[in-house]
Protein backbone atom coordinates (compact mmCIF):
# COMPACT_ATOMS: atom_id res chain seq x y z
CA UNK A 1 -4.31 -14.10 -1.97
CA UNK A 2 -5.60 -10.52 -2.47
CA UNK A 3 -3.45 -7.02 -1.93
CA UNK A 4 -5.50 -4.42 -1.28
CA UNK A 5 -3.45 -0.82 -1.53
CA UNK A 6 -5.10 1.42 0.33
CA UNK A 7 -4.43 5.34 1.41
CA UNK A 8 -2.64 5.66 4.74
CA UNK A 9 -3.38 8.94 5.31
CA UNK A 10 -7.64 8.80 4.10
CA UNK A 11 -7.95 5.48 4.29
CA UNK A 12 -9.18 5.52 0.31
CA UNK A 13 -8.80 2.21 -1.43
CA UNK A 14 -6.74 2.34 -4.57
CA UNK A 15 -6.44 -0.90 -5.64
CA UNK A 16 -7.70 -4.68 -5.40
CA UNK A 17 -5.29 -6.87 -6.53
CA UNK A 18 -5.23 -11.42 -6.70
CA UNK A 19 -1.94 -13.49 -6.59
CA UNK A 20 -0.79 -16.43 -5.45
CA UNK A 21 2.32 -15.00 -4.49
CA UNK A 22 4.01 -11.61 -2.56
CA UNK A 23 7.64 -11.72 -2.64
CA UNK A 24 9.14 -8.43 -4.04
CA UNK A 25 9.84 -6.34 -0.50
CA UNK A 26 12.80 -6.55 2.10
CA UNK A 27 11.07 -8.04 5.41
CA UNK A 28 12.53 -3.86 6.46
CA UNK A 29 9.97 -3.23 3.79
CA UNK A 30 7.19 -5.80 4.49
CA UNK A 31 6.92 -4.38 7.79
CA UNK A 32 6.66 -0.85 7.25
CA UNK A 33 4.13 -1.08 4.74
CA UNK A 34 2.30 -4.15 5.28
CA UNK A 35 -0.38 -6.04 7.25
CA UNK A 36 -1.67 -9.46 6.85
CA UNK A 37 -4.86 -10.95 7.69
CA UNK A 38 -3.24 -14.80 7.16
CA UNK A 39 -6.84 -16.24 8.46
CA UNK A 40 -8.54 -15.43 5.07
CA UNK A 41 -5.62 -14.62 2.97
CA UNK A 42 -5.13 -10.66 2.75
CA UNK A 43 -2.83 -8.14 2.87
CA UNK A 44 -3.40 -4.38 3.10
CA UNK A 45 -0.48 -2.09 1.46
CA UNK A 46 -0.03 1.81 2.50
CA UNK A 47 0.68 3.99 0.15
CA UNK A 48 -0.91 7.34 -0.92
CA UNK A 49 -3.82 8.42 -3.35
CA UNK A 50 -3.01 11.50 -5.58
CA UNK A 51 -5.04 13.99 -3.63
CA UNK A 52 -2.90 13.06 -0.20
CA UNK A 53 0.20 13.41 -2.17
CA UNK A 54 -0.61 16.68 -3.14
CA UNK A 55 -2.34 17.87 0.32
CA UNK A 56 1.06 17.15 2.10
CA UNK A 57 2.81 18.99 -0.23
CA UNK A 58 4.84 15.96 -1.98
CA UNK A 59 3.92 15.80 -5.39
CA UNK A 60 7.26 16.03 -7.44
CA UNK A 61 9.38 14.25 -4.62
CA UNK A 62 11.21 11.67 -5.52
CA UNK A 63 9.03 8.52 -4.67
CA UNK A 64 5.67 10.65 -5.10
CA UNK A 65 4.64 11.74 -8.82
């Protein structure tokens, strides 16, 4: 299965990851932050690049380096 993290805000892929197995979120979680394409085995994460983080202002937050 691949996890693809990508920017929610630019739409920016950050990262391509493979693994047989996603288990680490509360389904709360899962379904803020995650969509699956179960037909060919992918699921896109949101997060944030670094220059998102620090157009919105949120670099330093807690949660945001």
């Amino acid at each position: 299965m691949k996890l693809y993290y990508i920017c929610e805000c630019c739409q920016q892929l950050l990262s391509e990851i493979e693994m047989d197995e996603v288990d680490s979120l509360t389904p709360q979680g899962r379904q803020d932050i995650i969509s699956m394409n179960q037909g060919i085995s992918e699921i896109y994460i949101n997060s944030l690049c670094a220059e998102c983080i620090n157009a919105l202002g949120l670099e330093g937050q807690e949660g945001y380096y």
